[in-house]
C-alpha atoms as a PDB file:
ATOM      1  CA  UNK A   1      14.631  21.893 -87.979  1.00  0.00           C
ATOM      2  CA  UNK A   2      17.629  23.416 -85.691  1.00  0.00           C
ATOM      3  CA  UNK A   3      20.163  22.419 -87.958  1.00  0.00           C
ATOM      4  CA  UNK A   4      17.942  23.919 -90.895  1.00  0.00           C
ATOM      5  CA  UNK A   5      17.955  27.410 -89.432  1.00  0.00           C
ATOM      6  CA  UNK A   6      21.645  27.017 -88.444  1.00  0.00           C
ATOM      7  CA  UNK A   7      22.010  25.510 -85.447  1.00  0.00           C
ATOM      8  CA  UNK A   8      25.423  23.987 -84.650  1.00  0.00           C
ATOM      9  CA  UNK A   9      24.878  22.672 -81.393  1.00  0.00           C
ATOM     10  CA  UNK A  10      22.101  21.726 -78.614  1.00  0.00           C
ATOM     11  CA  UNK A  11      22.268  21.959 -75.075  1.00  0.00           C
ATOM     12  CA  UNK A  12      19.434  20.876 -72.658  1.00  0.00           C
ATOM     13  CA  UNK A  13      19.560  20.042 -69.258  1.00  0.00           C
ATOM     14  CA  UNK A  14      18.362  19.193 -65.911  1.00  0.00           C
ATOM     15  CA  UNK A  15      16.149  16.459 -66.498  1.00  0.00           C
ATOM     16  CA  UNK A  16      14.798  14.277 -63.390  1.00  0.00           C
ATOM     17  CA  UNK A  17      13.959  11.055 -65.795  1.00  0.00           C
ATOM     18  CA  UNK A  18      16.066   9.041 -68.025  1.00  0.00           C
ATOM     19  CA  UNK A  19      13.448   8.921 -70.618  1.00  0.00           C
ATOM     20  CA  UNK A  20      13.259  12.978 -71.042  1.00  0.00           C
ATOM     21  CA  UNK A  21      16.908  13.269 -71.668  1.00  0.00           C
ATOM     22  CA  UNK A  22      17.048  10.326 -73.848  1.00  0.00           C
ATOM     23  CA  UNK A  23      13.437  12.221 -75.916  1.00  0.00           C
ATOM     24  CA  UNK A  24      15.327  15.446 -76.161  1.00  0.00           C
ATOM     25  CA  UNK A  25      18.481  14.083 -77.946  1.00  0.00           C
ATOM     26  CA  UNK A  26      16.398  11.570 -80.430  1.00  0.00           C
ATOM     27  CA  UNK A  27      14.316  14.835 -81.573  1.00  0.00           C
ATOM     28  CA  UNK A  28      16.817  17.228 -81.278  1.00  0.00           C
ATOM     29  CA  UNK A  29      19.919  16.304 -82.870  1.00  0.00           C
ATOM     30  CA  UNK A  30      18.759  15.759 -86.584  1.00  0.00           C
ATOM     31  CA  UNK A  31      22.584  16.004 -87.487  1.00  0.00           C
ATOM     32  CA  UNK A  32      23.523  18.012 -84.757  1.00  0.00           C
ATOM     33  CA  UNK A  33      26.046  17.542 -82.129  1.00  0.00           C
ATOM     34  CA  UNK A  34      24.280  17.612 -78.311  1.00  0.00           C
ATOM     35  CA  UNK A  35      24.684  17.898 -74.829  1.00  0.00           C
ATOM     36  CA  UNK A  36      22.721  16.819 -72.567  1.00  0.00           C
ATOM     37  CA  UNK A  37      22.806  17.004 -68.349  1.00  0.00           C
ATOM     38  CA  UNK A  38      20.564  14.699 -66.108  1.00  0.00           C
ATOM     39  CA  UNK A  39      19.783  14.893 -62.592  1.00  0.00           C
ATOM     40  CA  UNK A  40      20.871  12.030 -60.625  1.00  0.00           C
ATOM     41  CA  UNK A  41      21.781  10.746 -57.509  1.00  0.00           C
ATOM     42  CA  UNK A  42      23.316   7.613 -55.605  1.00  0.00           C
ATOM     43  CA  UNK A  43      20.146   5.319 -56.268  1.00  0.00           C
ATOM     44  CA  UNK A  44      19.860   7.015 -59.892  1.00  0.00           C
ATOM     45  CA  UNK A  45      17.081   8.912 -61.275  1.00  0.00           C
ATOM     46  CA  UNK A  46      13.595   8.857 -60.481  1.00  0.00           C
ATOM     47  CA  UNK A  47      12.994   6.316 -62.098  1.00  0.00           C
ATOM     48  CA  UNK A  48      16.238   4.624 -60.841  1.00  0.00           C
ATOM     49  CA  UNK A  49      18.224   4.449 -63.527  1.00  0.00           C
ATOM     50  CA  UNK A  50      21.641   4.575 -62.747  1.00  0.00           C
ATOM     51  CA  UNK A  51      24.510   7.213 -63.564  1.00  0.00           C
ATOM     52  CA  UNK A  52      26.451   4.564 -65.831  1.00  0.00           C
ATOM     53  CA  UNK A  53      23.281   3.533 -67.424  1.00  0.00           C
ATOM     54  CA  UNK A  54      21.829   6.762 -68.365  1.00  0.00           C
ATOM     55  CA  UNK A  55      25.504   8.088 -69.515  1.00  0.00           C
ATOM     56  CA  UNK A  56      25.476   4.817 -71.617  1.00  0.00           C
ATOM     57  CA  UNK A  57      21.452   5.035 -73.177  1.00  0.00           C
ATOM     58  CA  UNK A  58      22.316   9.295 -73.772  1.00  0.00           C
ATOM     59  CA  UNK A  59      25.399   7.760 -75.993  1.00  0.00           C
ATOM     60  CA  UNK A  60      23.636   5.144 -77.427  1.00  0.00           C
ATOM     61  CA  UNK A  61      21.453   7.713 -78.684  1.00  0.00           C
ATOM     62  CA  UNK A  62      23.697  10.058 -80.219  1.00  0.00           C
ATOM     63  CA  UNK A  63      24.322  12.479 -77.741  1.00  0.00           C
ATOM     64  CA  UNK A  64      28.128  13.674 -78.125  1.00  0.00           C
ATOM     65  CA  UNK A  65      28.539  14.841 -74.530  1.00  0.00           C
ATOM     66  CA  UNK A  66      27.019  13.859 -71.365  1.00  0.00           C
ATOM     67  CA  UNK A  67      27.476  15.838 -68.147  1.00  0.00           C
ATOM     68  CA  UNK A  68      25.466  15.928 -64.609  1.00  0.00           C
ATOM     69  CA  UNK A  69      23.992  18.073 -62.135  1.00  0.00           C
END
């Protein structure tokens, strides 16, 4: 749909959970190159999942760039 109405590229952030960042890149990117920022800290996310692992499921996915808060 974005990249139908022109979108070139997606940026979402600030998500506590792996699983939210990991949602927004599978139905946003459609083609589209994506960014994507997750909340984290020492122990990980909420769920615990740590920095290395989420950076690594986000790629896995097809997001382009991964950044954090």
């Amino acid at each position: 749909m974005a990249a139908q109405a022109g979108v070139d590229f997606v940026i979402a952030e600030t998500f506590p959970f792996c699983e939210e960042a990991l949602l927004a890149v599978r139905e946003s990117l459609r083609g589209l190159a994506a960014s994507r920022r997750s909340r984290s800290s020492r122990t990980g996310d909420f769920d615990g999942v740590r920095v290395a692992e989420a950076c690594r499921r986000l790629a896995d996915a097809g997001a382009d760039v991964v950044g954090l808060n």
